[in-house]
N, C-alpha and C. Protein backbone atom coordinates (compact mmCIF):
# COMPACT_ATOMS: atom_id res chain seq x y z
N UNK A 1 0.83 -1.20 0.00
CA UNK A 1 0.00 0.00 0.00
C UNK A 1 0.86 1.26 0.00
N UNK A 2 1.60 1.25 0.36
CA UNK A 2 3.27 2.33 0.58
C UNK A 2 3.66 2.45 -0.37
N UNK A 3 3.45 1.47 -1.60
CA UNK A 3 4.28 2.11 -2.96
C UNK A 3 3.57 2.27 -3.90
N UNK A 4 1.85 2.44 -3.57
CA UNK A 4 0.88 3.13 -4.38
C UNK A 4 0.91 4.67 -3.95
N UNK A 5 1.24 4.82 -2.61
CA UNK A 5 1.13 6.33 -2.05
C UNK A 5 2.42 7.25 -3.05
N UNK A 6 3.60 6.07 -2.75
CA UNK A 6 4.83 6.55 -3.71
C UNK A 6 4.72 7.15 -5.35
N UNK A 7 3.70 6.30 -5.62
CA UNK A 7 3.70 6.04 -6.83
C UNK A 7 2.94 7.40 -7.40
N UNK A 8 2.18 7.81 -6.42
CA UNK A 8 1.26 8.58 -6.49
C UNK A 8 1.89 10.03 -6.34
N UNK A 9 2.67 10.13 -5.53
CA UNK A 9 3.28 11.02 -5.41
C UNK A 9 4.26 11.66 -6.32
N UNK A 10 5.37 10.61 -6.89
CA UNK A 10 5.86 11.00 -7.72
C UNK A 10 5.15 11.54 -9.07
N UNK A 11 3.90 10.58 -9.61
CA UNK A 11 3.07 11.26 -10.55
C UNK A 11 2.84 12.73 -10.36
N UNK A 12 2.40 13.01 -9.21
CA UNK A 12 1.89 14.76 -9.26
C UNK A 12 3.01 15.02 -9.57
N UNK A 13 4.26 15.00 -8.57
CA UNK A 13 6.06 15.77 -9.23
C UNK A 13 5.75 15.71 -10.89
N UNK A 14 5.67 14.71 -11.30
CA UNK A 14 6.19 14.89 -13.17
C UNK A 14 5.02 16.01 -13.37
N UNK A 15 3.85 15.61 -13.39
CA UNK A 15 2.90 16.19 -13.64
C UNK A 15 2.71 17.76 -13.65
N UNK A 16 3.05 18.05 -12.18
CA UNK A 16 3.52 19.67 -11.84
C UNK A 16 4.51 20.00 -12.87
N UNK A 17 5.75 19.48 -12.56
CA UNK A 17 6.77 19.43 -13.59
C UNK A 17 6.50 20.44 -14.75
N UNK A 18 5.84 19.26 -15.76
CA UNK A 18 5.08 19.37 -17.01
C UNK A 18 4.42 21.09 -16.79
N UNK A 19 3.63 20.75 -16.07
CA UNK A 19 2.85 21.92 -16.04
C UNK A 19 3.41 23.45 -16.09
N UNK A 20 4.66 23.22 -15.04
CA UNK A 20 5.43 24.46 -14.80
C UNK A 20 6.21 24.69 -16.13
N UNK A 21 6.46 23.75 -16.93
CA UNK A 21 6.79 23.73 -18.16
C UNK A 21 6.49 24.38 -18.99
N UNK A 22 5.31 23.84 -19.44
CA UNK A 22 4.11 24.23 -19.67
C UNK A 22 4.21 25.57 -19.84
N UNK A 23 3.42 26.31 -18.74
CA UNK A 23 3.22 27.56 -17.94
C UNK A 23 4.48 28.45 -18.12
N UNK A 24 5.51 27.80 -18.59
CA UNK A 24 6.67 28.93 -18.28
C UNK A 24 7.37 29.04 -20.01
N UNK A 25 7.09 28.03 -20.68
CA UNK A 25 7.07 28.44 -22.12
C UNK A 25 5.87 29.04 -22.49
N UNK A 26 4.75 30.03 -22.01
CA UNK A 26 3.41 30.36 -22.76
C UNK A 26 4.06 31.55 -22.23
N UNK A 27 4.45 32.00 -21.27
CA UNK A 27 4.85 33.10 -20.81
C UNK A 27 6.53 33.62 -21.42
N UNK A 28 7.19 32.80 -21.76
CA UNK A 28 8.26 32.87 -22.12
C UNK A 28 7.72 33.31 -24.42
N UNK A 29 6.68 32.93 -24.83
CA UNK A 29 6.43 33.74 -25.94
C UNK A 29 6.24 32.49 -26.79
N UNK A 30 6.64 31.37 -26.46
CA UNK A 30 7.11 30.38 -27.91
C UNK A 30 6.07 29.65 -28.80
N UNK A 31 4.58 30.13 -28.13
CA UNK A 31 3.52 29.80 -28.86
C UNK A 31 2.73 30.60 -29.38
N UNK A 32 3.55 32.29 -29.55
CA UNK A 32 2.83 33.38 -30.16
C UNK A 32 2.64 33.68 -31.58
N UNK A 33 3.74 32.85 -32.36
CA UNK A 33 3.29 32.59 -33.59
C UNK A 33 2.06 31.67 -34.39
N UNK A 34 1.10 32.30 -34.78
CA UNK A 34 0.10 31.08 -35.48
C UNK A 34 0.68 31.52 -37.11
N UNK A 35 0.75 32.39 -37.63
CA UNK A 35 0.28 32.72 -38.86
C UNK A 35 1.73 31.87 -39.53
N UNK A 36 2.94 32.00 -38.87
CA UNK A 36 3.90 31.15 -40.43
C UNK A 36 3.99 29.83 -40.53
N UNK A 37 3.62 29.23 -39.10
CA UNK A 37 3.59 27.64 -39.52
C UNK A 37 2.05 27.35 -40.75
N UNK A 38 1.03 28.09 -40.54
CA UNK A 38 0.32 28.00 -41.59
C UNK A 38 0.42 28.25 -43.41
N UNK A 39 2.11 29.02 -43.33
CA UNK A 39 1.99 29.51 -44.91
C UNK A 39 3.61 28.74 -45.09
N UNK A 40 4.38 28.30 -44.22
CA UNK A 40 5.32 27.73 -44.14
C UNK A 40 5.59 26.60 -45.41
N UNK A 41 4.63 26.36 -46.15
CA UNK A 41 4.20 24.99 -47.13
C UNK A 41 4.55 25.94 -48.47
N UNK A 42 4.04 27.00 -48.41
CA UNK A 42 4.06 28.27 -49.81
C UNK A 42 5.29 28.48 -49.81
N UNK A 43 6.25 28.62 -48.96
CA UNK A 43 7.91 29.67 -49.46
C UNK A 43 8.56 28.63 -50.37
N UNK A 44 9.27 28.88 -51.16
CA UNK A 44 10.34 28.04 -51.69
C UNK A 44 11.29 27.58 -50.94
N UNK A 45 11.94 26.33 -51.17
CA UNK A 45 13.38 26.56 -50.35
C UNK A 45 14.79 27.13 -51.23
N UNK A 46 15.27 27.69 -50.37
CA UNK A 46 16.29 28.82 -50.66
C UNK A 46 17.09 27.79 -52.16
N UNK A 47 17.79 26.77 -51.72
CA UNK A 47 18.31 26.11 -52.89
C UNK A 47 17.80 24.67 -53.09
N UNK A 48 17.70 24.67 -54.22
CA UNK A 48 16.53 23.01 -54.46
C UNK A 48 17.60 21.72 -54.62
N UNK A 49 17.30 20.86 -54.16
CA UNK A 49 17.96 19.47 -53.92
C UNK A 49 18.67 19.28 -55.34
N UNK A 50 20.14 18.67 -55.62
CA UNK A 50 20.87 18.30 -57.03
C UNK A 50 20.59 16.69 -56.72
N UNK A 51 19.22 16.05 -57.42
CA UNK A 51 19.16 14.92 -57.75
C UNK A 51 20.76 13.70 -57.63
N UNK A 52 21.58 14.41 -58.55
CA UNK A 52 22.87 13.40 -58.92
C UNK A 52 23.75 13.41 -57.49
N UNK A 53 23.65 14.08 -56.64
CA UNK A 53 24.86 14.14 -55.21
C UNK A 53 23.86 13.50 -54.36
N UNK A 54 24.60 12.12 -53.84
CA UNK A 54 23.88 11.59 -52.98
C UNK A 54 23.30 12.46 -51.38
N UNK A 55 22.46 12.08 -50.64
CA UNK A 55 22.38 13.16 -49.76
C UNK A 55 23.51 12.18 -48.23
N UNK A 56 23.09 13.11 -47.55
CA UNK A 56 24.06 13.09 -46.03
C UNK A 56 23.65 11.48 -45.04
N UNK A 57 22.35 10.98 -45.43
CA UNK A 57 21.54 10.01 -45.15
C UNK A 57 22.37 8.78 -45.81
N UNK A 58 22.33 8.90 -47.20
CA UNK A 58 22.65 7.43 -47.82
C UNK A 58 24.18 7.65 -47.59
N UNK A 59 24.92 8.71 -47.21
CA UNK A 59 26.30 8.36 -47.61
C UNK A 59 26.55 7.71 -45.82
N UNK A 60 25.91 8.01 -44.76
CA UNK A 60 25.98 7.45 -43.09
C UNK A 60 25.66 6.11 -43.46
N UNK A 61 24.65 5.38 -44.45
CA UNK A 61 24.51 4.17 -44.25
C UNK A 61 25.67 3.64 -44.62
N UNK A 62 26.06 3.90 -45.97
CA UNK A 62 26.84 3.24 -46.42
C UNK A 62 28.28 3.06 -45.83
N UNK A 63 29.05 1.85 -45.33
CA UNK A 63 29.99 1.84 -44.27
C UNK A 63 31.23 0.81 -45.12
């Protein structure tokens, strides 16, 4: 029964945790942008992928 009380306890800690987390990035600004993750899909990217140069991915597999 002692290590349901434990168990219990530590849950609120993460939980608070989280929360203060939470609570301290909304105040800290980092969810004040809505509008560019919505148009983020429209920009170009600055330089477009060269098909023939393998990328950074296949050259780590290959060993």
């Amino acid at each position: 029964m002692s290590a349901l009380f434990i168990l219990i306890i530590i849950s609120m800690l993460v939980a608070g945790s989280f929360l203060f987390l939470f609570l301290h990035a909304v105040k800290k600004g980092q969810y004040d942008d809505t509008y560019t993750p919505s148009v983020r899909m429209l920009f170009d990217d600055s330089t477009p992928a060269d098909p023939t140069t393998p990328s950074q991915e296949t050259l780590n597999t290959k060993n």
